[in-house]
N, C-alpha and C. Protein backbone atom coordinates (compact mmCIF):
# COMPACT_ATOMS: atom_id res chain seq x y z
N UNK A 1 290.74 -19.56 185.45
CA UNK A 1 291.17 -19.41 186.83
C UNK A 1 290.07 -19.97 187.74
N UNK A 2 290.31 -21.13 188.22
CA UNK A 2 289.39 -21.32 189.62
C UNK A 2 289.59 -20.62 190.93
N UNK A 3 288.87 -20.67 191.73
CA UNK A 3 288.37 -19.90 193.17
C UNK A 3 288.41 -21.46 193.46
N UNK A 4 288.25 -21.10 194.88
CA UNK A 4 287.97 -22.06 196.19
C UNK A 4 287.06 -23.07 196.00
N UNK A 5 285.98 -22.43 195.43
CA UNK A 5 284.60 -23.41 194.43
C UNK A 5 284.67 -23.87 193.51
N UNK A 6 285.96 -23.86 192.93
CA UNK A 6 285.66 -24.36 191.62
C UNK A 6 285.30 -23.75 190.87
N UNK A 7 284.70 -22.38 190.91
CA UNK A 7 284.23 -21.88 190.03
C UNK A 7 284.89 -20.81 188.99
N UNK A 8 284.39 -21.21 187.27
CA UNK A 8 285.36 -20.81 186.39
C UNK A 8 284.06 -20.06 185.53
N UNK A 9 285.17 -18.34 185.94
CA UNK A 9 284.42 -17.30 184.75
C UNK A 9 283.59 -17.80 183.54
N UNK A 10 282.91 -17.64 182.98
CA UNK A 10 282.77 -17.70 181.47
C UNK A 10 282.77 -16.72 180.60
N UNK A 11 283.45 -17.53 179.34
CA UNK A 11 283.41 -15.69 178.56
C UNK A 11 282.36 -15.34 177.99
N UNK A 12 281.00 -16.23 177.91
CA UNK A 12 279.90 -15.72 177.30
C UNK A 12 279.28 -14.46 177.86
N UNK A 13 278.74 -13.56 176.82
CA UNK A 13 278.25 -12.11 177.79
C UNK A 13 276.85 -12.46 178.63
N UNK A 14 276.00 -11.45 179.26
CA UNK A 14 275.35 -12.24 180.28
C UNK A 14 273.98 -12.54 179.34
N UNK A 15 273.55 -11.55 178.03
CA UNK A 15 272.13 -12.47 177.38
C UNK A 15 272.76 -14.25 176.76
N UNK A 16 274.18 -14.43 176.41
CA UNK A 16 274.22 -15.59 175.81
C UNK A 16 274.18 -16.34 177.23
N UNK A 17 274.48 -16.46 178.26
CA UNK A 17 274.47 -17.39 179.71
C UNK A 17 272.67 -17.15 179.60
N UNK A 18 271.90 -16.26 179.85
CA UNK A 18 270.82 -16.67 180.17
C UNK A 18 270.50 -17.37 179.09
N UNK A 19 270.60 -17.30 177.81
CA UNK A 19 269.32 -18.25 176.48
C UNK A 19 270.04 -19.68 176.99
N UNK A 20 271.33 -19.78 177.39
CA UNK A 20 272.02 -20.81 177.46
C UNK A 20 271.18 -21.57 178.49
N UNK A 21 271.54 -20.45 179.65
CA UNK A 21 270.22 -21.55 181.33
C UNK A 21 268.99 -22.10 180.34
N UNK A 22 268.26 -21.12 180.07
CA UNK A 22 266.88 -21.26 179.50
C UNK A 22 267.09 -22.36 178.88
N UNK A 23 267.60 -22.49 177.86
CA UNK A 23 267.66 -23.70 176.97
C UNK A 23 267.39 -25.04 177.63
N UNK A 24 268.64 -25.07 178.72
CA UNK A 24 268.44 -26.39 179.78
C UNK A 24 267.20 -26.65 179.84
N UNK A 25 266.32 -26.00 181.20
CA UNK A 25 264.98 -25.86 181.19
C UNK A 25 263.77 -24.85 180.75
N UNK A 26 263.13 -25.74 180.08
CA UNK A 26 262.35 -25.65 179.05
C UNK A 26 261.27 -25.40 179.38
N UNK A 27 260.83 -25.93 180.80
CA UNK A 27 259.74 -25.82 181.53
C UNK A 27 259.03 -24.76 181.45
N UNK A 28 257.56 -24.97 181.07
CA UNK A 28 256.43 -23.48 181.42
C UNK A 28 256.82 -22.97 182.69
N UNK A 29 257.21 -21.55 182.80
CA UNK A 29 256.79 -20.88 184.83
C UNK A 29 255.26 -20.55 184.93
N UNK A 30 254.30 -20.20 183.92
CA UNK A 30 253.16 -20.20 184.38
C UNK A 30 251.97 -21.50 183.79
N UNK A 31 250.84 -20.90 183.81
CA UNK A 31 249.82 -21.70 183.57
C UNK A 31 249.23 -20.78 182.06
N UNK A 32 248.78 -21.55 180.99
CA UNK A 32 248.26 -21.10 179.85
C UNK A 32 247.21 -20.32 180.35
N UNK A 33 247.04 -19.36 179.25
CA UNK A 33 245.88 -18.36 179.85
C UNK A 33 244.49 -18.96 179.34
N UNK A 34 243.52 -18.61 180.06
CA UNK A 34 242.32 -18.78 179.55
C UNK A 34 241.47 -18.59 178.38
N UNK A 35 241.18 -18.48 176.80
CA UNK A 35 240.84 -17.49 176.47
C UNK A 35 239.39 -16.72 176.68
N UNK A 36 238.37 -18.24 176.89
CA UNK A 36 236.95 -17.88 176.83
C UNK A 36 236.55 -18.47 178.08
N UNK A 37 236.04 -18.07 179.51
CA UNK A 37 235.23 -18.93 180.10
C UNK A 37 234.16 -20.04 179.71
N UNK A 38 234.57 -20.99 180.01
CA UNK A 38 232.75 -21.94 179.19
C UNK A 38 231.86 -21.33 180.08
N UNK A 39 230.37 -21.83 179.55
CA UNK A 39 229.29 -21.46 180.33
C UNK A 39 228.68 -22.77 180.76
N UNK A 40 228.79 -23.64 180.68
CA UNK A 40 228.30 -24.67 181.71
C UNK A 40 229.35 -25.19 182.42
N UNK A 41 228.94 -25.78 184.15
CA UNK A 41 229.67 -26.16 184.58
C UNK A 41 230.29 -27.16 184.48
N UNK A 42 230.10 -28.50 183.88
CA UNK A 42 230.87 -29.47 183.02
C UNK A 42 231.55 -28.63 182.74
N UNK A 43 231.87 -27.82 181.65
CA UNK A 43 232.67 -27.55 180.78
C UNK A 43 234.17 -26.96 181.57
N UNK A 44 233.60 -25.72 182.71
CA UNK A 44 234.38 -25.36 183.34
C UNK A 44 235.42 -26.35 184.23
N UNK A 45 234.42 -27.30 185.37
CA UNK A 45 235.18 -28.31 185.81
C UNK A 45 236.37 -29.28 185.12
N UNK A 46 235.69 -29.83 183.65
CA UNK A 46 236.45 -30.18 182.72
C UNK A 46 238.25 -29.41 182.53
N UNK A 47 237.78 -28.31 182.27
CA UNK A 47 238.96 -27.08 182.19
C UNK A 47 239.64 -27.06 183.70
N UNK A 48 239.05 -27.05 183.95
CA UNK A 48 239.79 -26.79 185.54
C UNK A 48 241.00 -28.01 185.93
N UNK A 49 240.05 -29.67 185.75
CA UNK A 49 240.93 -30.71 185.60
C UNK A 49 242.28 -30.58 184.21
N UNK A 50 242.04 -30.36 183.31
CA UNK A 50 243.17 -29.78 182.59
C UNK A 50 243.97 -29.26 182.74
N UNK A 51 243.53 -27.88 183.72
CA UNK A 51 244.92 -27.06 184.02
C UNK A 51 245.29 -27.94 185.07
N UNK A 52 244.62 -28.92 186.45
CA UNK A 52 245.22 -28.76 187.48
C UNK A 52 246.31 -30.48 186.50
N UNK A 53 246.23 -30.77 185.65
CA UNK A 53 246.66 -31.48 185.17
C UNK A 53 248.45 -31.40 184.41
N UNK A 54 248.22 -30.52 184.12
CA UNK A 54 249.23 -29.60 182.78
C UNK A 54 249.88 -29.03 183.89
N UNK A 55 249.75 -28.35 185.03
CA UNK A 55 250.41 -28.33 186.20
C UNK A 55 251.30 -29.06 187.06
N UNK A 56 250.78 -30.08 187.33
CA UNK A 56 251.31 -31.17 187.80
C UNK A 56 252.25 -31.63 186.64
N UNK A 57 252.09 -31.89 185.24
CA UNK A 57 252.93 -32.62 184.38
C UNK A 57 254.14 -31.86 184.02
N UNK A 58 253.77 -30.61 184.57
CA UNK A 58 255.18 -29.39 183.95
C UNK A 58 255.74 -28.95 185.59
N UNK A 59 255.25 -29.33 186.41
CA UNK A 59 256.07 -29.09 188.04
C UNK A 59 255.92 -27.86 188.38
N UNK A 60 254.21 -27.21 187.72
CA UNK A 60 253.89 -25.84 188.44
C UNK A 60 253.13 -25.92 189.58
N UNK A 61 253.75 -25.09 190.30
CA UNK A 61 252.53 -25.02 191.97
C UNK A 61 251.61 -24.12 191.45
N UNK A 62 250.15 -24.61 191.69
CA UNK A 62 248.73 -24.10 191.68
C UNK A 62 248.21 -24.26 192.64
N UNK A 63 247.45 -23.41 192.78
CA UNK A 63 246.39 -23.20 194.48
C UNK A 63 244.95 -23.22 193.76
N UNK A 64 244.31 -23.93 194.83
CA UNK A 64 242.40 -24.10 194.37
C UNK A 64 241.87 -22.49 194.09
N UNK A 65 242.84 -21.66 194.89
CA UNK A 65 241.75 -20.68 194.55
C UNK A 65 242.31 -20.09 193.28
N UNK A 66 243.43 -20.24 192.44
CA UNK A 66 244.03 -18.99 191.36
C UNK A 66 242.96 -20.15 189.94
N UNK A 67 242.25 -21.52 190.36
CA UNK A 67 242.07 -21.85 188.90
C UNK A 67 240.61 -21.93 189.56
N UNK A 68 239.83 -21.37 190.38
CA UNK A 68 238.72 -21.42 190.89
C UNK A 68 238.51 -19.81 190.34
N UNK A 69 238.97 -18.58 190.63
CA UNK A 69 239.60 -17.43 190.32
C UNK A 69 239.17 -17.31 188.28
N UNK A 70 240.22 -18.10 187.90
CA UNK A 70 240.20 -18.48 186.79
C UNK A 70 238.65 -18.46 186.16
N UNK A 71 237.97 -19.53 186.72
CA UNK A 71 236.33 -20.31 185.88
C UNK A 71 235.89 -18.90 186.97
N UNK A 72 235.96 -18.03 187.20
CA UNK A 72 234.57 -16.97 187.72
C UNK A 72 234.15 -17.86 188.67
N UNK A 73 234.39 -18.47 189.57
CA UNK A 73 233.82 -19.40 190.97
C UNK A 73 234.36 -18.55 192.14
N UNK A 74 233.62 -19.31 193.22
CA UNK A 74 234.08 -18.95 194.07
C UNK A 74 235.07 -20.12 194.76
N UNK A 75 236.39 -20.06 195.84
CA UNK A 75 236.88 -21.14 196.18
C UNK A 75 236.16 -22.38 196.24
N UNK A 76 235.43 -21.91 197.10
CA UNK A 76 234.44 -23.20 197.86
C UNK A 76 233.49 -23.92 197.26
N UNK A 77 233.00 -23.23 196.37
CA UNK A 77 231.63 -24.03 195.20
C UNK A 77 232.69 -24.87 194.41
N UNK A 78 233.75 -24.10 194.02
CA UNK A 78 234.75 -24.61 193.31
C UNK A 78 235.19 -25.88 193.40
N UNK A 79 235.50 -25.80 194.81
CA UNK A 79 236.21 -27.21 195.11
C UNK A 79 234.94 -28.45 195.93
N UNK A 80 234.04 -28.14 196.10
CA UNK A 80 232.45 -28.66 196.39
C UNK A 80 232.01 -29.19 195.20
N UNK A 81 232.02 -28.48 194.04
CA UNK A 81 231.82 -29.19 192.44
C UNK A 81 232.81 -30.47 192.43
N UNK A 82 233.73 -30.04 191.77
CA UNK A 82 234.74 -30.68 191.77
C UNK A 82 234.94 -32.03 192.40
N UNK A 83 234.85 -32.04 193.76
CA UNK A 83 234.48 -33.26 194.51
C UNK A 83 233.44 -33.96 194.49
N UNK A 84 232.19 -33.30 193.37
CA UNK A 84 231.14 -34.08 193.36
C UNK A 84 231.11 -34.59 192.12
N UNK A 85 232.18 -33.99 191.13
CA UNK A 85 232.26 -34.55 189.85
C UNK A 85 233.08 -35.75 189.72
N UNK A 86 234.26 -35.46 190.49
CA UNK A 86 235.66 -36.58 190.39
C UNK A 86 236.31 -37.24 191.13
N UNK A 87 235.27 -36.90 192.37
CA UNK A 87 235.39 -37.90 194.00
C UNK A 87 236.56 -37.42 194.87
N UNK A 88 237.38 -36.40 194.23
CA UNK A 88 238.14 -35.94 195.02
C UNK A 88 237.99 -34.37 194.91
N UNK A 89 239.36 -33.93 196.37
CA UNK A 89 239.28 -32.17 196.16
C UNK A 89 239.99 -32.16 194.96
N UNK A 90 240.47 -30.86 194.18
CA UNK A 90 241.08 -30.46 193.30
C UNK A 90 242.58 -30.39 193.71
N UNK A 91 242.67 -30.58 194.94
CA UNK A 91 244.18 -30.47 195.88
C UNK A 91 244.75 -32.21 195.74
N UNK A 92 243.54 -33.07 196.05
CA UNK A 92 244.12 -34.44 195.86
C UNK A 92 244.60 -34.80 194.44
N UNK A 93 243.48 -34.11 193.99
CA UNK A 93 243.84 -35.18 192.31
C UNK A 93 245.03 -34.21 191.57
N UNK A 94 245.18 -32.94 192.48
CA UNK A 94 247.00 -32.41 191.71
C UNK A 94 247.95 -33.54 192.10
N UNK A 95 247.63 -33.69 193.81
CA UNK A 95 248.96 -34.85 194.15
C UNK A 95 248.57 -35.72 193.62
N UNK A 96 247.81 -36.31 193.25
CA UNK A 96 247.90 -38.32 192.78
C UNK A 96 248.44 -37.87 191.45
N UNK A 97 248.28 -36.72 190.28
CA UNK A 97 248.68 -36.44 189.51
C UNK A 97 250.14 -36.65 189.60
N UNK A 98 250.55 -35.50 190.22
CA UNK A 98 252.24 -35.50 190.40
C UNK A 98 252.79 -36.54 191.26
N UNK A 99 252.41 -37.20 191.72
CA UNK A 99 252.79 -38.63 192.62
C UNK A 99 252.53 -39.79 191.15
N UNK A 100 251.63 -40.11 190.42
CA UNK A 100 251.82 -40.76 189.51
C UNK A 100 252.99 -40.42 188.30
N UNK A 101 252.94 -39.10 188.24
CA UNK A 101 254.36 -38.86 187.17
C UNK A 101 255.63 -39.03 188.04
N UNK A 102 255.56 -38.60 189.38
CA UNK A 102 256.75 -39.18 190.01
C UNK A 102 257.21 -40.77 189.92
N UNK A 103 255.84 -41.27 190.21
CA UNK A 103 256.72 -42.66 190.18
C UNK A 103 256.64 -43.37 188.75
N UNK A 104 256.40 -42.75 187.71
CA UNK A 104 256.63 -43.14 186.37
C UNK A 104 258.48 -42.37 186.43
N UNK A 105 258.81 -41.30 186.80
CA UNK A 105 260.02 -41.22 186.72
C UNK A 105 260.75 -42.01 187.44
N UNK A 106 260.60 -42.14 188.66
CA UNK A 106 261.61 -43.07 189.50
C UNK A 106 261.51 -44.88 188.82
N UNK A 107 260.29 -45.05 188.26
CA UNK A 107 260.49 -46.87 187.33
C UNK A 107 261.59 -46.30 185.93
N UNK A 108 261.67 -45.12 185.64
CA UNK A 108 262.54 -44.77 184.43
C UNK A 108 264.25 -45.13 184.82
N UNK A 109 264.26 -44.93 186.17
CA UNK A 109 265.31 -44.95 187.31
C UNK A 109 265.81 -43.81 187.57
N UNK A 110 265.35 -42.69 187.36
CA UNK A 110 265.38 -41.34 187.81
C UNK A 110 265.82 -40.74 189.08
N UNK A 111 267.08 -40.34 189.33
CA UNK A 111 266.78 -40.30 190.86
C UNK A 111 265.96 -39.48 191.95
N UNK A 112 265.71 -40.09 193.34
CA UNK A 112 264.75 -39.25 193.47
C UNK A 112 264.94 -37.63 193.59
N UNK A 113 265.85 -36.99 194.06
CA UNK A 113 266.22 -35.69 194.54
C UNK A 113 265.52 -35.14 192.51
N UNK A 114 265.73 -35.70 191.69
CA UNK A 114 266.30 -35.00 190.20
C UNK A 114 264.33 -35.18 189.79
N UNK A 115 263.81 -36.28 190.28
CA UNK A 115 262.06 -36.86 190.41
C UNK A 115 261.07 -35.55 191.22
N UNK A 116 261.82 -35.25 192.29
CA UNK A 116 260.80 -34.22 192.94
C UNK A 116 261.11 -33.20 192.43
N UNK A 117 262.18 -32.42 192.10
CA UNK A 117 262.41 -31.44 191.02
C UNK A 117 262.07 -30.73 189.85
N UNK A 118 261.68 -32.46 189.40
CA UNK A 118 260.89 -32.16 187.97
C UNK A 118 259.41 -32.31 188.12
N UNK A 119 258.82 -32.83 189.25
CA UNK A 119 257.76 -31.80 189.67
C UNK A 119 256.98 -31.04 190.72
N UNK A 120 258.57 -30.56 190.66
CA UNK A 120 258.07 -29.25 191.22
C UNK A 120 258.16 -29.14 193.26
N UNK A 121 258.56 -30.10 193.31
CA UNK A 121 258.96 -30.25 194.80
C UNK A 121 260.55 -29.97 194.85
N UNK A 122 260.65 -29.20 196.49
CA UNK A 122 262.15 -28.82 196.63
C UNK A 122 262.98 -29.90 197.24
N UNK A 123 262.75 -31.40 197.82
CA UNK A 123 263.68 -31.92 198.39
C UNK A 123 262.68 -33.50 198.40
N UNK A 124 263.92 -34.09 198.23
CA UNK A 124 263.29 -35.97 198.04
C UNK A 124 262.68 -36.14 199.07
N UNK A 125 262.64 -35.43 200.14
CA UNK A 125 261.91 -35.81 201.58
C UNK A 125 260.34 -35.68 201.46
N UNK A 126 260.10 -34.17 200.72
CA UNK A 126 258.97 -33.94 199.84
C UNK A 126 257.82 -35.61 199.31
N UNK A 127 259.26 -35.46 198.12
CA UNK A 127 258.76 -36.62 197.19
C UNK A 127 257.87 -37.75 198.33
N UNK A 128 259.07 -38.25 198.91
CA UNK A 128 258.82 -39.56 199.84
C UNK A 128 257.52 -39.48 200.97
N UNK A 129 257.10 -38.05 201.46
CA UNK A 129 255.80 -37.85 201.74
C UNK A 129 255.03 -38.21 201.07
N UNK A 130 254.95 -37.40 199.80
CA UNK A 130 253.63 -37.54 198.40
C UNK A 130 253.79 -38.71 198.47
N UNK A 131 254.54 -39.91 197.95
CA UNK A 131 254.54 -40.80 197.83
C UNK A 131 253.72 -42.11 198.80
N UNK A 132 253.97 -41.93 200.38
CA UNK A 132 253.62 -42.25 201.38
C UNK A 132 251.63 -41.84 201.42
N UNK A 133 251.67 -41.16 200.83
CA UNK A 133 249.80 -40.87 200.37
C UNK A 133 249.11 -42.40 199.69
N UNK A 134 248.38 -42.31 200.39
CA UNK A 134 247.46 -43.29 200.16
C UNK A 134 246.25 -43.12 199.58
N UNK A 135 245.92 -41.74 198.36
CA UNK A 135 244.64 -41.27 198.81
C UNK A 135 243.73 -42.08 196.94
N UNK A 136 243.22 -42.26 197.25
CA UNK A 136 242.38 -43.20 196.19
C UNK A 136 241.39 -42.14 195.85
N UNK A 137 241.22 -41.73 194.11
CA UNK A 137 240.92 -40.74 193.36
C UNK A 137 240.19 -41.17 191.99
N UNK A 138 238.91 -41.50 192.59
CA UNK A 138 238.05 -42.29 191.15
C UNK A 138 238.15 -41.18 189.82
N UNK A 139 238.22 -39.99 189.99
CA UNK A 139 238.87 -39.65 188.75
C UNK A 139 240.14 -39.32 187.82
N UNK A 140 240.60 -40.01 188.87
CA UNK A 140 242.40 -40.51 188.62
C UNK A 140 241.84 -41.43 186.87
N UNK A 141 241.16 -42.32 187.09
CA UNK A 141 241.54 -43.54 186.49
C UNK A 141 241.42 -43.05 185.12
N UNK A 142 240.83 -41.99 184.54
CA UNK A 142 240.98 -41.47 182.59
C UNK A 142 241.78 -40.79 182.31
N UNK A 143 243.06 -40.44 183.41
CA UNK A 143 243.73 -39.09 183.09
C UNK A 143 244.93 -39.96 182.71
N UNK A 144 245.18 -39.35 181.24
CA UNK A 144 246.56 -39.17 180.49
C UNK A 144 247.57 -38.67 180.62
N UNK A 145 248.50 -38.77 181.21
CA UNK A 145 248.94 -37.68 181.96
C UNK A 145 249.96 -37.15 180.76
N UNK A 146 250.07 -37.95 179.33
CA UNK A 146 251.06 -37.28 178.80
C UNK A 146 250.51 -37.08 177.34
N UNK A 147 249.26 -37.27 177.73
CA UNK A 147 248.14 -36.60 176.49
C UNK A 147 247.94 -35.04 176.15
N UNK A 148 247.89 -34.84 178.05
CA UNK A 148 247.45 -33.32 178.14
C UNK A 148 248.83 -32.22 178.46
N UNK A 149 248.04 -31.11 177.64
CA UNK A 149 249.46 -30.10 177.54
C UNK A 149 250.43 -30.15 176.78
């Protein structure tokens, strides 16, 4: 029986509809846990670029302070390192991250609304901002983006 919407009951009960959604997307909702802090700061910064990496490649929103939080830092040393290690904040090199997997999806021919979605942006208008960034990220140039995670 359809409604007005189109929309037609299903007879699955409601745990087989959810494994069913789930299945679709596959996507992590959080960030892997930590297990050991490193003790030098290389090591930590290192880690830090990883997660803000594995983030961006799976379309999770992260904030400087929950992976600053994370390494025992404080925001600000956090993102002061960081910029002295990889020439950018930890906020730029998420977007050039997810702006480079975006436009590896849209050369796939991806469309855009289905491109900002998958990471992690709510509307192509989004996308077409990030995109419109101009911001040049000398430690852009070693990251794998489909190495990591």
């Amino acid at each position: 029986m359809n409604n007005a919407f189109g929309y037609q009951p299903s007879n699955l009960t409601p745990d087989a509809r959810e494994s069913q959604i789930c299945a679709v997307d596959e996507r992590p909702t959080t960030l892997p846990d930590i297990d050991a802090v490193p003790d030098t700061l290389r090591e930590r910064l290192a880690l830090a670029r990883e997660r803000l990496c594995y983030a961006a490649k799976h379309g999770l929103r992260i904030r400087v302070y929950e992976v600053a939080l994370d390494l025992d830092m404080s925001e600000f040393h956090f993102a002061r390192q960081f910029r002295a290690a990889y020439g950018c904040s930890p906020h730029v090199f998420y977007d050039e991250v997810r702006a480079a997997r975006a436009r590896d999806f849209l050369s796939q021919g991806m469309a855009q609304g289905q491109a900002a979605r998958r990471i992690g942006l709510r509307r192509p208008a989004e996308l077409r901002a990030l995109l419109e960034k101009r911001v040049s990220c000398e430690g852009m140039a070693d990251v794998d983006l489909f190495a990591m995670g």
